[in-house]
C-alpha atoms as a PDB file:
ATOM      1  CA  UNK A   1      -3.112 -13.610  11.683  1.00  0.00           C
ATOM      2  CA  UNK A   2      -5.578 -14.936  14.127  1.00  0.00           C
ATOM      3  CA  UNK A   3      -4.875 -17.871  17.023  1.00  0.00           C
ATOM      4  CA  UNK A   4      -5.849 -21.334  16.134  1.00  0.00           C
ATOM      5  CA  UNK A   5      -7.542 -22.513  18.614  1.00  0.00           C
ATOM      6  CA  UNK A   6      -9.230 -26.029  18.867  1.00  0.00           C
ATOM      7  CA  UNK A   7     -11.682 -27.375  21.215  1.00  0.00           C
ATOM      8  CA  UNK A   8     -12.277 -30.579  22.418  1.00  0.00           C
ATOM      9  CA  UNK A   9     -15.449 -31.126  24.840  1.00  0.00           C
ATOM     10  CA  UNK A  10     -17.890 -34.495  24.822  1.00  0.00           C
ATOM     11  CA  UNK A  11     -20.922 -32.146  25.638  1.00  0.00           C
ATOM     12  CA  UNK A  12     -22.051 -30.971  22.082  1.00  0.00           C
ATOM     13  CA  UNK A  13     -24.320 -27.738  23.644  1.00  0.00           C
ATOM     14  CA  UNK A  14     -21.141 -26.610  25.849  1.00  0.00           C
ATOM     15  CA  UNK A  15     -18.882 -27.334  23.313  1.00  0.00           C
ATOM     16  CA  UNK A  16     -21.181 -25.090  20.579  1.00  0.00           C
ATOM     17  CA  UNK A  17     -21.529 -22.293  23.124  1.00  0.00           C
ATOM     18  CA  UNK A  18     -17.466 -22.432  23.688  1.00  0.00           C
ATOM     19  CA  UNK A  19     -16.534 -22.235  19.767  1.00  0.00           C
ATOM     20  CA  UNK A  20     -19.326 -19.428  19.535  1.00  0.00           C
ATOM     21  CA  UNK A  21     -17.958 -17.743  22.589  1.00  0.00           C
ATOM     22  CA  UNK A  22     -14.041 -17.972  21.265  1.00  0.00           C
ATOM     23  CA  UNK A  23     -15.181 -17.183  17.988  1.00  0.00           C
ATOM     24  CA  UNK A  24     -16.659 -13.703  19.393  1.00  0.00           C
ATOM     25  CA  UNK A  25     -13.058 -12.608  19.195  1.00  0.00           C
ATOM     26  CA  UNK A  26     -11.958 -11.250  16.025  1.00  0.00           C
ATOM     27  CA  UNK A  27      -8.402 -12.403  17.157  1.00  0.00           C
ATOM     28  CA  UNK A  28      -9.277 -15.758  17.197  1.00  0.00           C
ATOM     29  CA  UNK A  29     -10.587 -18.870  15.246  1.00  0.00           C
ATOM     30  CA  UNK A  30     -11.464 -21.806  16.996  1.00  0.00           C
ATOM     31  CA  UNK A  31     -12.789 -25.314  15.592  1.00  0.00           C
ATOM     32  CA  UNK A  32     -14.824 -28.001  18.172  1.00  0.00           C
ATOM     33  CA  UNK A  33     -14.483 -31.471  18.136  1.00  0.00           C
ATOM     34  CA  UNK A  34     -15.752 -34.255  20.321  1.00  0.00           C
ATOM     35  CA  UNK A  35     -14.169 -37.349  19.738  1.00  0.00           C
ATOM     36  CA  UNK A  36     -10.378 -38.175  20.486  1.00  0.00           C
ATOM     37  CA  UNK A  37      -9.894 -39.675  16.779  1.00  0.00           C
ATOM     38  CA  UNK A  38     -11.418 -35.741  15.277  1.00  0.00           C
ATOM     39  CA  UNK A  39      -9.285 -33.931  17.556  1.00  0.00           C
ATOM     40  CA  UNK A  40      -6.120 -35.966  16.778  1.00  0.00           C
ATOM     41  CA  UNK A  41      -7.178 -35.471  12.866  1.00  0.00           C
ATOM     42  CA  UNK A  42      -7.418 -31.769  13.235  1.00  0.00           C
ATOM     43  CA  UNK A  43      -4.535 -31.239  14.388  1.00  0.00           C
ATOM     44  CA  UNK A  44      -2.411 -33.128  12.262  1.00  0.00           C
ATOM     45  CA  UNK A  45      -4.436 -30.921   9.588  1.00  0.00           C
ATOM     46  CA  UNK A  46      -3.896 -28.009  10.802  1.00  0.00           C
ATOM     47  CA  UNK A  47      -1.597 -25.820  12.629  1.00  0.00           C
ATOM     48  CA  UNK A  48      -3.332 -25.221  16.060  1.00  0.00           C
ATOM     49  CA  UNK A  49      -1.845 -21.702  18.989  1.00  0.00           C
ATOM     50  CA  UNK A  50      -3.783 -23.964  21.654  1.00  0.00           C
ATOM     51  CA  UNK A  51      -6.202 -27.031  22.632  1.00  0.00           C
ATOM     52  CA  UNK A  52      -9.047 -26.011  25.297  1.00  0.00           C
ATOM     53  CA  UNK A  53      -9.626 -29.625  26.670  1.00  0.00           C
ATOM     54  CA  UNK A  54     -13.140 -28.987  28.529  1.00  0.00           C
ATOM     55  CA  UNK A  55     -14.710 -31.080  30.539  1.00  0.00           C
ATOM     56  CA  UNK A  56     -15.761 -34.694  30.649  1.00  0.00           C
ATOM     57  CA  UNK A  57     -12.753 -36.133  28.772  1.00  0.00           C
ATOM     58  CA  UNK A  58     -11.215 -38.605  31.010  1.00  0.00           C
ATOM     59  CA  UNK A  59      -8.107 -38.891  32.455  1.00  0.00           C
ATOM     60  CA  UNK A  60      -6.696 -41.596  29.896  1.00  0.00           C
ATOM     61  CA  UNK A  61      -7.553 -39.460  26.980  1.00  0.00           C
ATOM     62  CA  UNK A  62      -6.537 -36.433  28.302  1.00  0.00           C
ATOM     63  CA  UNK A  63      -3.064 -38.309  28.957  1.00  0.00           C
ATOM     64  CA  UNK A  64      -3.073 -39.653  25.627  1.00  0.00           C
ATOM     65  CA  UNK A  65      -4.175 -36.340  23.403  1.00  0.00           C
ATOM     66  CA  UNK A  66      -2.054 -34.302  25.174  1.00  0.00           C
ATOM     67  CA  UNK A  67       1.033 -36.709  24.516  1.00  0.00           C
ATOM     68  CA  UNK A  68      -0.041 -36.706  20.431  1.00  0.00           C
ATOM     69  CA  UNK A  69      -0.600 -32.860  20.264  1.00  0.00           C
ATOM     70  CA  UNK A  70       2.866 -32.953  22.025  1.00  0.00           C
ATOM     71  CA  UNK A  71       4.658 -35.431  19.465  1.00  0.00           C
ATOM     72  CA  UNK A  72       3.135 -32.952  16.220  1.00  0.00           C
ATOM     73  CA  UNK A  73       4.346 -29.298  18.325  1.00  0.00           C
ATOM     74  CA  UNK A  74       5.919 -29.362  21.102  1.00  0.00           C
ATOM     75  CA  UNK A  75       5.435 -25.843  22.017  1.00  0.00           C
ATOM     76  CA  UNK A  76       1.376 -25.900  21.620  1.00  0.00           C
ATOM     77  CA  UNK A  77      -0.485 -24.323  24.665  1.00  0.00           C
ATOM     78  CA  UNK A  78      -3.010 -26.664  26.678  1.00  0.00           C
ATOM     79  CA  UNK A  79      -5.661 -25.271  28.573  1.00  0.00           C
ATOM     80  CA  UNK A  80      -7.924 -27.034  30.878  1.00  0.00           C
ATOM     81  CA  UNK A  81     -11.447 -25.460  30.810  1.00  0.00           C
ATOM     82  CA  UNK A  82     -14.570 -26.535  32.733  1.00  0.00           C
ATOM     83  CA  UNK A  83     -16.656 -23.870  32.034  1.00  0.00           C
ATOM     84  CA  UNK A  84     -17.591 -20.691  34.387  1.00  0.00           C
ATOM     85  CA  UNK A  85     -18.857 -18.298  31.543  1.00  0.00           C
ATOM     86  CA  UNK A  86     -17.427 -16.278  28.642  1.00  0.00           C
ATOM     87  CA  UNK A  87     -15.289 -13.891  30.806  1.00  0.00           C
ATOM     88  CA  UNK A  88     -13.261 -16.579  32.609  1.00  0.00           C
ATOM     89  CA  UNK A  89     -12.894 -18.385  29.176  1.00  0.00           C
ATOM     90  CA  UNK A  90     -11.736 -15.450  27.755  1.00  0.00           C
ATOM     91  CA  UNK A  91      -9.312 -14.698  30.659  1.00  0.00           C
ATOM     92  CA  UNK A  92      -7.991 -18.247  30.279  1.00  0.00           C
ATOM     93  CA  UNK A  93      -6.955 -17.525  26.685  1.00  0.00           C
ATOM     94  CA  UNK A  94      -5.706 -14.322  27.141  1.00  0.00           C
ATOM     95  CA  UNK A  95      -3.750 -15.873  30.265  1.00  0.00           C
ATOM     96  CA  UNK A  96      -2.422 -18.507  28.244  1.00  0.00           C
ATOM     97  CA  UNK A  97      -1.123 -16.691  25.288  1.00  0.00           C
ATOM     98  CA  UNK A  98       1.015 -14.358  27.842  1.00  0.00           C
ATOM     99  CA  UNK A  99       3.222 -17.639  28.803  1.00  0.00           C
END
């Protein structure tokens, strides 16, 4: 079963490349989304391993996503990722999964 992942960047391009980058993995399946409202939908829809918050999403929102991805699992992985190419992305996954 591959890891759920879901992205949330404001920077469409970045947040293309990142899915298509995650997606490279055939352990993995990631979704994008921009907007605070999407990425609260999603993952109320689905059942998500871990949120990459990239960035550009302000402190507030941060705050406030991370405290409603919280309330739905409490266990779900967040990972802060401001970019630095595909094999620091990956290593942040991989990293992450390990806790």
């Amino acid at each position: 079963m591959k890891t759920q992942i879901l992205a949330i960047g404001r920077h469409p391009e970045i947040l293309q490349t990142v899915v298509r980058l995650v997606n490279t993995n055939p352990e993995w399946e990631c979704k994008g989304v921009s907007t605070d409202d999407e990425a609260v939908l999603a993952f109320s829809i689905q059942s998500y391993n871990m949120v990459l918050l990239g960035g550009g999403i302000e402190e507030e929102s941060e705050e406030r996503l991370c405290a409603a991805f919280r309330a739905i699992n409490p266990d779900i992985i967040i990972v802060q990722h401001y970019g630095g190419g595909s094999g620091l992305l990956t290593a942040e996954i991989y990293e992450a999964l390990a806790r």
